[in-house]
C-alpha atoms as a PDB file:
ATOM      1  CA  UNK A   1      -9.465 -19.034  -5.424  1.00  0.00           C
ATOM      2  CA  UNK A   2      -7.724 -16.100  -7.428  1.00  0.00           C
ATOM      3  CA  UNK A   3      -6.532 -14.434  -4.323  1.00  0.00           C
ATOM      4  CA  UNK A   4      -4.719 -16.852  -2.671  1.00  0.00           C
ATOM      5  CA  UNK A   5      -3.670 -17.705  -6.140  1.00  0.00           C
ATOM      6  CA  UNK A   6      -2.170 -14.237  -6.392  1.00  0.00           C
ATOM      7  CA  UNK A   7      -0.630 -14.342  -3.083  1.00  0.00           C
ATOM      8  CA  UNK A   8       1.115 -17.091  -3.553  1.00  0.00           C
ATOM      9  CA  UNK A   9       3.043 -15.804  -7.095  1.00  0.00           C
ATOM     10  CA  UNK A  10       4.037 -13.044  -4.987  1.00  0.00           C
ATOM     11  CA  UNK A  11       6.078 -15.337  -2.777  1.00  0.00           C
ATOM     12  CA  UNK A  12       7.982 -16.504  -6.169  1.00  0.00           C
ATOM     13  CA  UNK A  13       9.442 -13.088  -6.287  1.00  0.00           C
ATOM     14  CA  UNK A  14      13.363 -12.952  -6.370  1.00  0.00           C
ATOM     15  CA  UNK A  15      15.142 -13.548  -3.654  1.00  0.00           C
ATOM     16  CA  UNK A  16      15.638 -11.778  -1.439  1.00  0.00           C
ATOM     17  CA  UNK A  17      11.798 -11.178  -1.101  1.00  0.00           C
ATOM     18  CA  UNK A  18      10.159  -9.974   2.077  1.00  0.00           C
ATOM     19  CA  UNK A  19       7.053 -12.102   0.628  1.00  0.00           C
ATOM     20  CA  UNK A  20       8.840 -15.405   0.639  1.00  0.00           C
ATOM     21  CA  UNK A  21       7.093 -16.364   3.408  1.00  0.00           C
ATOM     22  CA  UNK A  22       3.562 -13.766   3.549  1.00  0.00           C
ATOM     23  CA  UNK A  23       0.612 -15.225   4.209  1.00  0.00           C
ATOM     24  CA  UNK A  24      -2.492 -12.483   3.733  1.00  0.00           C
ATOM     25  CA  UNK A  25      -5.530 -12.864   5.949  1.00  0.00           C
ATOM     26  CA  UNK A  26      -7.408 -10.343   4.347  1.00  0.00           C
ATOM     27  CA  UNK A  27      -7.595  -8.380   1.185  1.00  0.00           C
ATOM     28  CA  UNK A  28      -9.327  -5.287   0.643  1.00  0.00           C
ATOM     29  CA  UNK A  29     -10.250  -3.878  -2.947  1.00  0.00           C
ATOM     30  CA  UNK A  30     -10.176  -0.387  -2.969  1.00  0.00           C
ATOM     31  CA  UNK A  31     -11.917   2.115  -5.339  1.00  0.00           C
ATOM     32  CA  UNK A  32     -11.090   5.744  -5.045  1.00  0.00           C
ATOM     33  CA  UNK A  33     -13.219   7.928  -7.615  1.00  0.00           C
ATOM     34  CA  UNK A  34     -11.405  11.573  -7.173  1.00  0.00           C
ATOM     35  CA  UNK A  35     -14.521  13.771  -8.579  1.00  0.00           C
ATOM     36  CA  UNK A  36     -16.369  11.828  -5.514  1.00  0.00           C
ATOM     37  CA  UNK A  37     -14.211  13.793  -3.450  1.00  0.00           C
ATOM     38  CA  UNK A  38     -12.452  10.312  -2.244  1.00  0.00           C
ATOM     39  CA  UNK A  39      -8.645   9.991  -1.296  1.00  0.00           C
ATOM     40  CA  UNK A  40      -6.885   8.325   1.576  1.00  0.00           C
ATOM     41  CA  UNK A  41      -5.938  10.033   4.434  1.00  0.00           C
ATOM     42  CA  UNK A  42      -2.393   9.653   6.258  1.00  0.00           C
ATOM     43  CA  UNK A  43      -2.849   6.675   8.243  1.00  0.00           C
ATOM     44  CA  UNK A  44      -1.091   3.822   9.985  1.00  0.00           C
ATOM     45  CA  UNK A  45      -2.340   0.535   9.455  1.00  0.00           C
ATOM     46  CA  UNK A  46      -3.296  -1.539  13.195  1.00  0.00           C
ATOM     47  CA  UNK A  47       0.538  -2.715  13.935  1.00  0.00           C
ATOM     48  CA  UNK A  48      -1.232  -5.699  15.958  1.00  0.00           C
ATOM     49  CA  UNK A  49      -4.019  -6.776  13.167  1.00  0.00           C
ATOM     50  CA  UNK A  50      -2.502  -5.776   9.854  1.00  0.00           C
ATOM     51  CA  UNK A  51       0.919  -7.837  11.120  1.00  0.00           C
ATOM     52  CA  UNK A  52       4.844  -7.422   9.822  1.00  0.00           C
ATOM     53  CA  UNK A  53       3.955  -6.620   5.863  1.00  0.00           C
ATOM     54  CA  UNK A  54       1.355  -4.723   3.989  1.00  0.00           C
ATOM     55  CA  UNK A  55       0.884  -5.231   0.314  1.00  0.00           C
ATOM     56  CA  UNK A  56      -0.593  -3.314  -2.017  1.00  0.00           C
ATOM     57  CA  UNK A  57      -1.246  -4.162  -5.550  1.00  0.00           C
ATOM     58  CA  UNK A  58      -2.529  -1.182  -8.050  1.00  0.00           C
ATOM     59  CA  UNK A  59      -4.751  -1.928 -10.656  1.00  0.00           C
ATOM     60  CA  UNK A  60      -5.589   1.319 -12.667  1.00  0.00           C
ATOM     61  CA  UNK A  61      -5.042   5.037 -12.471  1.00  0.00           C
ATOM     62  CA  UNK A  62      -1.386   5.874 -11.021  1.00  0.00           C
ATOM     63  CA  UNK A  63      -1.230   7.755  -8.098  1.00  0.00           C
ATOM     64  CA  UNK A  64       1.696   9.735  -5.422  1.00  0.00           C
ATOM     65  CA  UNK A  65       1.697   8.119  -1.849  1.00  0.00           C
ATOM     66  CA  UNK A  66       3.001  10.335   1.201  1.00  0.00           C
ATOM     67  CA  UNK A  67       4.793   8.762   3.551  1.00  0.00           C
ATOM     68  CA  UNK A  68       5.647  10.805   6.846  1.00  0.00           C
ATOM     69  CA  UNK A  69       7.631   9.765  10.030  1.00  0.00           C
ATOM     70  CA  UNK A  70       5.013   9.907  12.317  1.00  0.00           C
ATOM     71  CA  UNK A  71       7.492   9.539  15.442  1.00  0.00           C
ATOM     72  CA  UNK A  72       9.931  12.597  14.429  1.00  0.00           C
ATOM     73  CA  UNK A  73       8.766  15.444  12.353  1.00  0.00           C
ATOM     74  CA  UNK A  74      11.551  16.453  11.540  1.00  0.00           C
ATOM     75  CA  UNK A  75      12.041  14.149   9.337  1.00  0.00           C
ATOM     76  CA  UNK A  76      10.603  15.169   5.789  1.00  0.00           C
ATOM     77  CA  UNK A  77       7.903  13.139   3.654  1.00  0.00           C
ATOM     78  CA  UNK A  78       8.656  11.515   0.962  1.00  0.00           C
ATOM     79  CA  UNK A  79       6.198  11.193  -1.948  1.00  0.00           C
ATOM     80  CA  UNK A  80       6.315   7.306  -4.354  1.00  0.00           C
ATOM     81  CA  UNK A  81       4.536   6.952  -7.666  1.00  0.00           C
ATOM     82  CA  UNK A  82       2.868   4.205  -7.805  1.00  0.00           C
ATOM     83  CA  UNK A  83       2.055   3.124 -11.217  1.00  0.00           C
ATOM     84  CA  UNK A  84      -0.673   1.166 -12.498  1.00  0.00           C
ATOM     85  CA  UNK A  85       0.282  -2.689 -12.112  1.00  0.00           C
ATOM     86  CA  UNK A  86       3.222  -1.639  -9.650  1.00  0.00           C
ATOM     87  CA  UNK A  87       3.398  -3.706  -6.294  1.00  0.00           C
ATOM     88  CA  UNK A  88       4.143  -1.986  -3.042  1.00  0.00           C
ATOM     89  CA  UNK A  89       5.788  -3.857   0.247  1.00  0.00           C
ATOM     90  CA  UNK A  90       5.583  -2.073   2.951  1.00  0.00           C
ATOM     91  CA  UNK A  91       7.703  -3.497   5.944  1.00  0.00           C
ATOM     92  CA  UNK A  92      10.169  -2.863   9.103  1.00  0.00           C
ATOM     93  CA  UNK A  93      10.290   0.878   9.728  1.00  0.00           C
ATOM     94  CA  UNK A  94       8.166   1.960   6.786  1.00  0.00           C
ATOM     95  CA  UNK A  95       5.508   0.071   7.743  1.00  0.00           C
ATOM     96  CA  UNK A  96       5.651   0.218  11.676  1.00  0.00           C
ATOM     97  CA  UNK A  97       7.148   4.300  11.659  1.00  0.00           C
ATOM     98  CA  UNK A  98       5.162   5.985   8.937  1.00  0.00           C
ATOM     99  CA  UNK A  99       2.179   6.989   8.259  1.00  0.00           C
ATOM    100  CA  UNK A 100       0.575   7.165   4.554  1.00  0.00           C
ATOM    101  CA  UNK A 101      -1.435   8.806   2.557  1.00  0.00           C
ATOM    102  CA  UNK A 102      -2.676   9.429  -1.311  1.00  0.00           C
ATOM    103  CA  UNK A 103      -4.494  13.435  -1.328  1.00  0.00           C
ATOM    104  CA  UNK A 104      -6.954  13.985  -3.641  1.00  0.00           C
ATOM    105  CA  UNK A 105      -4.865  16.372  -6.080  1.00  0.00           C
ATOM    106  CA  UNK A 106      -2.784  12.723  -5.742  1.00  0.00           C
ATOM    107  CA  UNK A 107      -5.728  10.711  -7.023  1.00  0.00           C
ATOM    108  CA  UNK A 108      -6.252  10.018 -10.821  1.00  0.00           C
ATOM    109  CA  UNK A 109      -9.815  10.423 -12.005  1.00  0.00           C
ATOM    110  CA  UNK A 110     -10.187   6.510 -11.141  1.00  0.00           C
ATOM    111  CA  UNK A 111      -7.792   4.573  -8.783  1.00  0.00           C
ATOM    112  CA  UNK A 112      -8.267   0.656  -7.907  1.00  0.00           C
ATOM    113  CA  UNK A 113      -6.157  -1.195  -6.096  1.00  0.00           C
ATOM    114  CA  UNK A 114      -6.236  -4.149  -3.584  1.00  0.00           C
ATOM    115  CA  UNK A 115      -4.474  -4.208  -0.383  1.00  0.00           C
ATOM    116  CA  UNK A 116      -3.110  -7.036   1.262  1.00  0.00           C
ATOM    117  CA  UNK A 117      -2.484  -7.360   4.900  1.00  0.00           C
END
């Protein structure tokens, strides 16, 4: 199958790679259409369901992520680009101490991507 396919080229990444040993048990295909009025809200993924690493693999229309401590706010976001084709790893305090996010005014016209966890 093409997913598990895709999955496991990620694990040839250099090394070090925190994929070297991932193994997804789900993957979610996402479609965010910004004059729908869609975007993703500032979120933390299930720390118990979505396990140690979350993946997420954009596939057209580059968009800004928000991550925010959501333990100290003090602490001030930081906004990542993620370009079409780009691969983001979220793990260890990123993934288990932040929230994120993509706004609308974030959102090309047309965003797909496919999520990992």
């Amino acid at each position: 199958p093409p997913l598990l396919a895709l999955t496991a080229r990620m694990r040839t990444l250099p090394v070090p790679s925190p994929l070297a040993g991932f193994e997804a048990n789900e993957a979610n295909a996402l479609r965010y259409v910004r004059a729908e009025g869609h975007f993703l809200g500032p979120h933390c993924d299930d720390r118990q369901l979505s396990g140690d690493t979350l993946v997420n693999l954009s596939l057209a229309g580059e968009a800004t992520m928000t991550y925010a401590h959501d333990r100290d706010g003090s602490r001030p976001p930081v906004r990542v680009r993620l370009p079409r084709r780009s691969l983001q790893i979220q793990t260890e305090d990123v993934r288990f101490n932040h929230t994120h996010g993509i706004a609308a005014e974030d959102l090309p016209e047309l965003r797909v991507s496919v999520t990992f966890r």
